[in-house]
Protein backbone atom coordinates (compact mmCIF):
# COMPACT_ATOMS: atom_id res chain seq x y z
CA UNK A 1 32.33 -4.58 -20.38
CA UNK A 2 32.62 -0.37 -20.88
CA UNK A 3 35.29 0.97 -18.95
CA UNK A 4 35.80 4.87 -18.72
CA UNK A 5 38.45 6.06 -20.89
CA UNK A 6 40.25 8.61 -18.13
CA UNK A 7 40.51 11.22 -21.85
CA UNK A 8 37.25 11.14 -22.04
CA UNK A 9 34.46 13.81 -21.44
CA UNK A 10 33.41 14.61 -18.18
CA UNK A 11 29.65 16.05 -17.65
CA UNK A 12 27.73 17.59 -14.89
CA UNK A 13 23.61 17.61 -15.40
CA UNK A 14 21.40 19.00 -12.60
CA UNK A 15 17.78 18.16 -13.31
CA UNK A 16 15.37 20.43 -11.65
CA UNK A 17 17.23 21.33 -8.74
CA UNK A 18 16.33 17.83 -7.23
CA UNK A 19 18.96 15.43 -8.89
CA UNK A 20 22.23 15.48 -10.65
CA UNK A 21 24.21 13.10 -12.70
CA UNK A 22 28.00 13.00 -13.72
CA UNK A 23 30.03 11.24 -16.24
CA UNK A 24 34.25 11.14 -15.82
CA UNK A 25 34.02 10.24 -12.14
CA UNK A 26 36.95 8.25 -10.81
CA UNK A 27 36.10 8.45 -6.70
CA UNK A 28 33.43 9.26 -4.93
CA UNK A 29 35.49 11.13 -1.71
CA UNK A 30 32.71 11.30 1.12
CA UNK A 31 28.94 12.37 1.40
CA UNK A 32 26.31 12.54 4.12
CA UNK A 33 22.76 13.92 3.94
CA UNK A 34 24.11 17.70 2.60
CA UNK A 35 27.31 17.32 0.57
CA UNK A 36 29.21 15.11 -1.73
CA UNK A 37 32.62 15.45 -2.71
CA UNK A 38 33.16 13.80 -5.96
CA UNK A 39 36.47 13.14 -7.80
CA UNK A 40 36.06 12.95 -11.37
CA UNK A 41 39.09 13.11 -14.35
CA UNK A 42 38.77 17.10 -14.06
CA UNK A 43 39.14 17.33 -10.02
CA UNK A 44 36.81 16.94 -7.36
CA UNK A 45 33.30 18.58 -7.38
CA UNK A 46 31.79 19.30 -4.11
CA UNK A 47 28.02 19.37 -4.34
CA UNK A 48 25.82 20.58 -1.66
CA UNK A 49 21.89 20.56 -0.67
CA UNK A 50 19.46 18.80 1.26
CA UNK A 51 18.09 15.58 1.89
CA UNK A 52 20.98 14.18 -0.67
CA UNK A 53 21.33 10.99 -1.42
CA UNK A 54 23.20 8.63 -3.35
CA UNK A 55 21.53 7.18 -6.89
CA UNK A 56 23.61 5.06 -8.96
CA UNK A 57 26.82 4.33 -9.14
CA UNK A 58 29.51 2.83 -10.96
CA UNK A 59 33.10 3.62 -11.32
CA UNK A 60 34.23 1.12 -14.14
CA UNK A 61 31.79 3.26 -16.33
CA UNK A 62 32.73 6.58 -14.48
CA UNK A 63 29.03 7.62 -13.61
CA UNK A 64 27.42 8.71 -10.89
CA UNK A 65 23.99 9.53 -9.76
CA UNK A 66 22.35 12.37 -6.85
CA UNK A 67 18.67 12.48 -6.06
CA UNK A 68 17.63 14.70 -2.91
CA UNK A 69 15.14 17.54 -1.66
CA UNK A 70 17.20 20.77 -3.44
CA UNK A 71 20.86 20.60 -4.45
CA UNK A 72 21.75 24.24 -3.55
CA UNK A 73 25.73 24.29 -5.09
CA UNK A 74 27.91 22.01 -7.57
CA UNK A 75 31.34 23.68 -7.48
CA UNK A 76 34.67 22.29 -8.50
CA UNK A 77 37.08 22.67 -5.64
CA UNK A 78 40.89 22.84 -5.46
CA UNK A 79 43.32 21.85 -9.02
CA UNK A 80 42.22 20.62 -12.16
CA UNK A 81 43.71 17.25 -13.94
CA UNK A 82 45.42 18.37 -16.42
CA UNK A 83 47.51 15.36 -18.03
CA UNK A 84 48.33 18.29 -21.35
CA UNK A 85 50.68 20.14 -18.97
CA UNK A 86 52.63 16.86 -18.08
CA UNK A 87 55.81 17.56 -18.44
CA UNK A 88 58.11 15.07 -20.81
CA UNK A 89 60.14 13.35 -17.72
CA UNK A 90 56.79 12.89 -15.53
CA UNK A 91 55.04 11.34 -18.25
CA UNK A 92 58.03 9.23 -19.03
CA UNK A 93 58.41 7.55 -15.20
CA UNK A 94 54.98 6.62 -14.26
């Protein structure tokens, strides 16, 4: 079985306004009809539009499908993961 290696690359492809697929996603957050909010290994991506709905999905292989009518915005919101600027004694007690 392929599990996501939480390193790895994270990608965001939008395919003629209508769908989008990620790579790197660790949660999917919440999502209705006109938004998303994704959590992937480089912080959460909020993606908005209409008619959205949910295409594949699975976590153990961190991807994750969007099909709808338009998707109007894909925007990362808040920090970014960034395990590099870890400091020595919070890497050392997890």
């Amino acid at each position: 079985m392929e599990t996501m290696d939480m390193h790895g690359e994270s990608k965001i492809t939008i395919a003629s306004r209508t769908s989008v697929e990620l790579t790197g996603v660790t949660k999917l957050d919440s999502f209705d009809s006109d938004e998303f909010l994704i959590e992937t290994i480089l912080g959460h991506v909020h993606i908005a539009g209409q008619k959205l709905a949910l295409g594949t999905m699975d976590l153990q292989k961190g991807i994750l499908s969007i099909k709808g009518d338009r998707v109007d915005s894909v925007q990362y919101v808040g920090k970014t993961k960034d395990k590099s600027k870890e400091g020595f004694f919070s890497k050392l007690f997890k």
